[in-house]
N, C-alpha and C. Protein backbone atom coordinates (compact mmCIF):
# COMPACT_ATOMS: atom_id res chain seq x y z
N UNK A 1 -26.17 -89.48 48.36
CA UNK A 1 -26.11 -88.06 48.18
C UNK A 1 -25.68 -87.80 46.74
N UNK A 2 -26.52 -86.87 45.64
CA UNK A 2 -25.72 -86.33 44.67
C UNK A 2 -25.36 -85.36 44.60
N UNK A 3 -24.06 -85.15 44.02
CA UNK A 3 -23.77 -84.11 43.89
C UNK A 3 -23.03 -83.22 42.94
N UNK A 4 -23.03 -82.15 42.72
CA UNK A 4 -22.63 -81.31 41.42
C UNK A 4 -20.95 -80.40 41.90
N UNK A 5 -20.24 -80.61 41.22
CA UNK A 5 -19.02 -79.75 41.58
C UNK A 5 -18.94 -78.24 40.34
N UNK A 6 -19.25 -77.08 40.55
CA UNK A 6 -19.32 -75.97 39.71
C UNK A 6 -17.70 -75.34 39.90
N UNK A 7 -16.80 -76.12 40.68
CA UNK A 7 -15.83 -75.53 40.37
C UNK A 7 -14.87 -76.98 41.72
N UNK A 8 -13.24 -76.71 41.56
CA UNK A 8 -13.10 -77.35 42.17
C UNK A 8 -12.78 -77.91 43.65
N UNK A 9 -13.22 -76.37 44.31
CA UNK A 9 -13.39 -76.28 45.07
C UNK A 9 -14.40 -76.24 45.94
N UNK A 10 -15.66 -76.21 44.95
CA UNK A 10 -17.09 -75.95 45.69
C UNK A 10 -17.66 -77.18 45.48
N UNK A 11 -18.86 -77.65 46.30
CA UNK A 11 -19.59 -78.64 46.12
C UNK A 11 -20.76 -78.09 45.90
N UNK A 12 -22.46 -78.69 44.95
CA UNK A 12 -23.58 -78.45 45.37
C UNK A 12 -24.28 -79.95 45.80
N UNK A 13 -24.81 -79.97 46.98
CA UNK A 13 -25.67 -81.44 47.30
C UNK A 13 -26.67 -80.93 46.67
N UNK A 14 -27.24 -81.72 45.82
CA UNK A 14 -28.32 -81.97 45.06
C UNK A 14 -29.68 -82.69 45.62
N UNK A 15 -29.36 -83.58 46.07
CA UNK A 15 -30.30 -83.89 46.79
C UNK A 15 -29.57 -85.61 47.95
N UNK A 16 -30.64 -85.66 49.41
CA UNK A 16 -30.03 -86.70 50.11
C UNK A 16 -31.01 -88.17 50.20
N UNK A 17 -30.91 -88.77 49.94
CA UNK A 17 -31.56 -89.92 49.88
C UNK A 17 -31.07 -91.29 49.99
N UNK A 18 -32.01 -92.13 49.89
CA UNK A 18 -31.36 -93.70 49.33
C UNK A 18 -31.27 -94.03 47.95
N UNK A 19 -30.21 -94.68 47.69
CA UNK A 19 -29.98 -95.10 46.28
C UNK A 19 -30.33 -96.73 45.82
N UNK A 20 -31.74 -97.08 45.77
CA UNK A 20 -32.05 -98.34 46.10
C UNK A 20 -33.17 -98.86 45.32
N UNK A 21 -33.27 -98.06 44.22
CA UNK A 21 -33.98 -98.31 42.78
C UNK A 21 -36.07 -98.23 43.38
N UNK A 22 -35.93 -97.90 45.09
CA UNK A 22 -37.55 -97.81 45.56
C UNK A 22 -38.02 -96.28 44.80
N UNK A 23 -39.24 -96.02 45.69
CA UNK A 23 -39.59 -94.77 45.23
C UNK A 23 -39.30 -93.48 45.46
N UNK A 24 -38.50 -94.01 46.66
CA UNK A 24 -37.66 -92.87 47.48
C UNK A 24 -35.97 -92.46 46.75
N UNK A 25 -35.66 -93.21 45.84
CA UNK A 25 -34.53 -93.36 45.43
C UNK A 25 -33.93 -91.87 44.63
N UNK A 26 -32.34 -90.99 45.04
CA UNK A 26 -32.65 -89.78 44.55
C UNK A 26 -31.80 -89.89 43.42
N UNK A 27 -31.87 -91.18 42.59
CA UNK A 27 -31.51 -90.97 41.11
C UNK A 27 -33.07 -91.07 40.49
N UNK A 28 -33.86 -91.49 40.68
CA UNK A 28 -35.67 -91.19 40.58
C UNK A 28 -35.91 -89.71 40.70
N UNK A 29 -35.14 -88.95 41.45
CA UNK A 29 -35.54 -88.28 41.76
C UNK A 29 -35.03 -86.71 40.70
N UNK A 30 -33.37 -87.29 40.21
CA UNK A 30 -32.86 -86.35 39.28
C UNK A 30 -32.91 -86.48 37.93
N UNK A 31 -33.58 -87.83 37.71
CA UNK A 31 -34.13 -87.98 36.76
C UNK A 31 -35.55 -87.52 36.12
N UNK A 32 -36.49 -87.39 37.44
CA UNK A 32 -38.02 -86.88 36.86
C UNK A 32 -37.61 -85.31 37.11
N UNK A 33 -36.51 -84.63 37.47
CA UNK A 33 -36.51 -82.88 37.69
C UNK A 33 -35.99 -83.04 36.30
N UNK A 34 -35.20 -84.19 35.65
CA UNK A 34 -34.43 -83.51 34.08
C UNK A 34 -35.58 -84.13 32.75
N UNK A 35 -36.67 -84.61 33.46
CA UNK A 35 -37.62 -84.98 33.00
C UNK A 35 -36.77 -86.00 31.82
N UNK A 36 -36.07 -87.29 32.31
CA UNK A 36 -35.53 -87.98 31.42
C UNK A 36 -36.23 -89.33 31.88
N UNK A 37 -36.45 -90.42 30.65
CA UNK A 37 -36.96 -91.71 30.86
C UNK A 37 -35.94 -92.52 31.93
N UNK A 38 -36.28 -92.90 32.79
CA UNK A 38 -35.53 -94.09 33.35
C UNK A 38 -34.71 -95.31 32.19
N UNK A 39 -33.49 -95.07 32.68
CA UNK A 39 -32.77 -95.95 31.35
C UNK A 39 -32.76 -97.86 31.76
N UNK A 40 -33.65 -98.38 30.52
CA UNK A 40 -33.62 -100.02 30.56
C UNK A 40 -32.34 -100.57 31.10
N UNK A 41 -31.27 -100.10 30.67
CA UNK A 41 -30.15 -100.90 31.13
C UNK A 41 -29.66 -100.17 32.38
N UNK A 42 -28.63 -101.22 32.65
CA UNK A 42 -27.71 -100.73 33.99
C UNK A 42 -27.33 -99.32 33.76
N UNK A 43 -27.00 -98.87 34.83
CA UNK A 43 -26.12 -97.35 34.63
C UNK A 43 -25.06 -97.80 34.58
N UNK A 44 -23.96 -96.58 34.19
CA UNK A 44 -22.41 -96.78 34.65
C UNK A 44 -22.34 -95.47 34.77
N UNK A 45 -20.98 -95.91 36.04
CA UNK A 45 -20.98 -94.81 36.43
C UNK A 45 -19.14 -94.08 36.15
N UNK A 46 -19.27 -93.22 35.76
CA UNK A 46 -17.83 -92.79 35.29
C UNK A 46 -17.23 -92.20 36.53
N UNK A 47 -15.54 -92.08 36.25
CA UNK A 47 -14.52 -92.05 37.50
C UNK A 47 -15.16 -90.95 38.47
N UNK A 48 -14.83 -90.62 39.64
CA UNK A 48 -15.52 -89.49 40.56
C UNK A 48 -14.68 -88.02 40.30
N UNK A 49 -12.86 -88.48 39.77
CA UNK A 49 -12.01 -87.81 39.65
C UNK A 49 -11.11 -87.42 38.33
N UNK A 50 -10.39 -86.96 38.01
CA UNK A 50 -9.63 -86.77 37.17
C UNK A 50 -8.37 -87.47 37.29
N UNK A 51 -7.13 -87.75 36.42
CA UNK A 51 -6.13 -87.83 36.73
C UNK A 51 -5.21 -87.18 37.67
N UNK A 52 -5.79 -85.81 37.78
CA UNK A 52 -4.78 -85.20 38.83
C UNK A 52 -5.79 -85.42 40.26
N UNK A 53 -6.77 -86.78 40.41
CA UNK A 53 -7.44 -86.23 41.17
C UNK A 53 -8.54 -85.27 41.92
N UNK A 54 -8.80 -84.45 41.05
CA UNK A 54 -10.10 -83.48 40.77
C UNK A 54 -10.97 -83.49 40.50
N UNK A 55 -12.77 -83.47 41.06
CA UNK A 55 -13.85 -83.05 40.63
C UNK A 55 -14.07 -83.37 38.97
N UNK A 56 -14.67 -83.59 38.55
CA UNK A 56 -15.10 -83.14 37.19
C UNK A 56 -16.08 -81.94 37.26
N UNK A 57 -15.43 -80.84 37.64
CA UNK A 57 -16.08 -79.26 37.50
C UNK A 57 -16.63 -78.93 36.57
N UNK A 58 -18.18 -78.23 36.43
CA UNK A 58 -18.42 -77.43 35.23
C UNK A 58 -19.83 -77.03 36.03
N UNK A 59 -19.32 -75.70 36.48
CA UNK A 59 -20.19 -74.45 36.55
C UNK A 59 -21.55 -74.49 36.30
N UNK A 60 -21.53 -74.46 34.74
CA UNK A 60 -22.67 -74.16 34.35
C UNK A 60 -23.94 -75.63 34.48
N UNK A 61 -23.17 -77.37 34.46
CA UNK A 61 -23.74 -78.02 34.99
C UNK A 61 -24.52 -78.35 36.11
N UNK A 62 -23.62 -78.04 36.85
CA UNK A 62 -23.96 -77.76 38.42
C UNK A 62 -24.92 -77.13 38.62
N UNK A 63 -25.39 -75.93 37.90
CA UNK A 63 -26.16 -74.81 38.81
C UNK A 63 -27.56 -75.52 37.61
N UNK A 64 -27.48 -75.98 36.28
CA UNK A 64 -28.32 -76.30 35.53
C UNK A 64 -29.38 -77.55 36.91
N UNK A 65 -28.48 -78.49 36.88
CA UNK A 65 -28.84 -79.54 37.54
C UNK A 65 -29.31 -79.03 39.05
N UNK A 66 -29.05 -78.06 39.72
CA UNK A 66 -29.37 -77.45 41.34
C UNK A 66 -30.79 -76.52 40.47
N UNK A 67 -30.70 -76.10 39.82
CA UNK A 67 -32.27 -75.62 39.18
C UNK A 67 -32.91 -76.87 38.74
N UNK A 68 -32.71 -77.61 38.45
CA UNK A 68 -34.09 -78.61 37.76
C UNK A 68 -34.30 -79.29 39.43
N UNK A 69 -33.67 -79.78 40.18
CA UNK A 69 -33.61 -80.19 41.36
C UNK A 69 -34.92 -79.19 41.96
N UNK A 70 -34.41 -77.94 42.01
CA UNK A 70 -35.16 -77.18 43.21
C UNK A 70 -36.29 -76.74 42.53
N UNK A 71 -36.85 -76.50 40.93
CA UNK A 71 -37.84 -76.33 40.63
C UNK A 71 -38.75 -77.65 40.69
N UNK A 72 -38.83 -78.65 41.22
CA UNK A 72 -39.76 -79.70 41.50
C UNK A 72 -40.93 -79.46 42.45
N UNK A 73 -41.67 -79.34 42.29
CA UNK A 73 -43.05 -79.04 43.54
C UNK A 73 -42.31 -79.91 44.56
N UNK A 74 -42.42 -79.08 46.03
CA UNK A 74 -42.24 -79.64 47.36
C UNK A 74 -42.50 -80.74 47.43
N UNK A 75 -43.66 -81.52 47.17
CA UNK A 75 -43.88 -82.62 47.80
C UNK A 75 -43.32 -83.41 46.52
N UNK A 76 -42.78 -83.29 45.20
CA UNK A 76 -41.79 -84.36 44.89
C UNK A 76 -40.68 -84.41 45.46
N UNK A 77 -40.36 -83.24 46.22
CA UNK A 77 -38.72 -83.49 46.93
C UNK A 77 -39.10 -83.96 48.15
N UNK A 78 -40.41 -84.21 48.99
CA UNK A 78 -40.58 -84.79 49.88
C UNK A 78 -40.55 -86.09 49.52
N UNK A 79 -41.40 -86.52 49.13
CA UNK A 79 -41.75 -87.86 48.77
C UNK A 79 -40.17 -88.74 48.48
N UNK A 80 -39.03 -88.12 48.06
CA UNK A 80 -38.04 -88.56 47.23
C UNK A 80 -37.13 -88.92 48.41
């Protein structure tokens, strides 16, 4: 599941899938909505939280990333 925190109390699911580098995979999937190259190397992935424990919130990310998500023609969010 990915997902976007626009504040730190709210969640947006972005999209639900497997994370398993196939074609169904929904980092494939938030990657062709941000229309970015698939990166050669490994990912990394940074903490989930803050020091106090918290989201890494930002609003305006969230809703950026829930628009490139939902403007994809249907059948790429099927297929994904």
């Amino acid at each position: 599941m990915l997902t976007a925190w626009p504040a730190p109390d709210r969640i947006v699911i972005l999209a639900v899938g497997p994370h398993d580098r196939s074609a169904a995979d929904v980092y494939a999937l938030l990657l062709d909505a941000l229309t970015v190259e698939v990166p050669a190397d490994e990912r990394t992935k940074p903490p989930c939280c803050d020091q106090l424990g918290q989201p890494p919130a930002d609003a305006g990310l969230a809703e950026a990333l829930a628009a490139a998500v939902s403007a994809l023609p249907p059948r790429a969010r099927r297929r994904r």
